[in-house]
Every structure is written in structure tokens, then in C-alpha cells.
Protein backbone atom coordinates (compact mmCIF):
# COMPACT_ATOMS: atom_id res chain seq x y z
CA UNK A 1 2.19 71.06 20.91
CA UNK A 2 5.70 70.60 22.39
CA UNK A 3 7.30 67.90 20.51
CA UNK A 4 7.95 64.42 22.76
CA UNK A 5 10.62 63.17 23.95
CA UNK A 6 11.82 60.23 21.54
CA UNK A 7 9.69 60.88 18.81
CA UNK A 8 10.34 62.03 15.45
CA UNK A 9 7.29 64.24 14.88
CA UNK A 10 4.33 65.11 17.08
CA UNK A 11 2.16 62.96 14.35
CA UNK A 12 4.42 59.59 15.23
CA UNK A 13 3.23 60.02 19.15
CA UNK A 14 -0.52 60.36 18.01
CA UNK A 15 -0.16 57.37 16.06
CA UNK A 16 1.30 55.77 18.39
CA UNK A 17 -0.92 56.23 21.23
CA UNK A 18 -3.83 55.59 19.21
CA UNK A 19 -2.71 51.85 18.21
CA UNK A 20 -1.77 51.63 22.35
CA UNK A 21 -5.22 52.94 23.35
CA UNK A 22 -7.33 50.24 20.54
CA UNK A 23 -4.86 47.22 22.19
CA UNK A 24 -6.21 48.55 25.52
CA UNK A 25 -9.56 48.69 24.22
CA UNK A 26 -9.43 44.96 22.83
CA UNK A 27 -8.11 43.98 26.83
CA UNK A 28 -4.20 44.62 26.67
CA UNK A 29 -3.79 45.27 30.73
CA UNK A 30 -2.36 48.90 31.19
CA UNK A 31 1.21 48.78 32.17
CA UNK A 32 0.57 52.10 35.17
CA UNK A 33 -1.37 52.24 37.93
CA UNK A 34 -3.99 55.24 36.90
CA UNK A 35 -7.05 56.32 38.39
CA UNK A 36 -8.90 56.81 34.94
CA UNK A 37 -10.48 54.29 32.85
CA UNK A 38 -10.11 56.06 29.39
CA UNK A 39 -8.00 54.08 26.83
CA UNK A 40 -6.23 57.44 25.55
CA UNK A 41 -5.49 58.74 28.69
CA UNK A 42 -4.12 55.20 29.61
CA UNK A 43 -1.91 55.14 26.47
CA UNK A 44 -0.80 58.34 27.08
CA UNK A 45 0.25 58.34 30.81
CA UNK A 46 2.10 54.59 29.78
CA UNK A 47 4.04 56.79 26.43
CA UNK A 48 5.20 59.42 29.31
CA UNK A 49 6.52 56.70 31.67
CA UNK A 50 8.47 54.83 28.93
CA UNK A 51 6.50 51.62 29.23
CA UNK A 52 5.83 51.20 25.20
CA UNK A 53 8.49 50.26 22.94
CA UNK A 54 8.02 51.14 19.62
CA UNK A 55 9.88 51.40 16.32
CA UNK A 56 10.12 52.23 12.44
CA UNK A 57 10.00 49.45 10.41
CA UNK A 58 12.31 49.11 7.76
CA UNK A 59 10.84 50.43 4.36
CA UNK A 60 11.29 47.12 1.49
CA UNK A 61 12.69 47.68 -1.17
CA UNK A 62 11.61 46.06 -4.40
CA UNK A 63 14.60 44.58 -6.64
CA UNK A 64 15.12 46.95 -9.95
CA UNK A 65 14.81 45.31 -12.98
CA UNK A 66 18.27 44.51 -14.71
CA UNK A 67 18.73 46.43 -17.68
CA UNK A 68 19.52 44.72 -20.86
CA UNK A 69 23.24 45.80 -21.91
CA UNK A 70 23.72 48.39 -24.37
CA UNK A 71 26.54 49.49 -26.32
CA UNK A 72 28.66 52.18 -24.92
CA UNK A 73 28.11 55.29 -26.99
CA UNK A 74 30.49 58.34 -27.24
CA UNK A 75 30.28 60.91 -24.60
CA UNK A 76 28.46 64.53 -26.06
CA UNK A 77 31.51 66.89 -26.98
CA UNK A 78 30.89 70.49 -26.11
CA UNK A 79 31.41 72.62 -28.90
């Protein structure tokens, strides 16, 4: 499988469709005019016309605990 325009990885665009074609599937109305009534194919034809924005959310990052402070030691001398 060629890999899609504007996507990362050919694994992002499944996943992507897929959470399109459940909205459609819960009655989200289809944002093309398409003769089929399938929710994938739906989701699929609206991903090739540009109609769903989509993005990466930002990954949280958890604070790191502070270390306690520690007295400097020497630095290893190579012998």
C-alpha cells in the first residue's frame, strides 16, 4: 500500500478512517456526496478529498522528581 498523502505511516490513515467511519456509524452526516452507504468507504472517499482534519496530540510529560543535592565528588582520573 502506497503511503497517503499527509500521513505519517500507512497505520495513522487506517486509524484514522476507522474513528471517521464509527462517527459515521453513530450519525455524523458524510461531508461528500457518494453513492455508497458503507461507513469505510464513506470515511475513505471524505480522507481523499481533504474533508477531515486531524492531528497528533501532544505526548504529556510527567514532571521528574527533583533530586536531593549531593556533594560534588572528584572526577575518575585515568591512569
Amino acid at each position: 500500500m502506497k503511503l497517503m498523502t499527509g500521513f505519517d505511516s500507512n497505520y495513522r490513515y487506517i486509524l484514522v478512517a476507522a474513528r471517521r467511519a464509527r462517527q459515521l456509524q453513530s450519525g455524523a452526516q458524510p461531508t461528500v456526496e457518494t453513492a455508497t452507504k458503507k461507513s469505510c468507504r464513506i470515511a475513505v472517499e471524505e480522507l481523499k478529498a481533504g474533508n477531515i482534519a486531524w492531528y497528533i496530540p501532544e505526548k504529556k510529560t510527567v514532571a521528574e522528581p527533583v533530586a536531593e543535592e549531593q556533594p560534588p565528588q572528584e572526577p575518575i582520573a585515568d591512569a
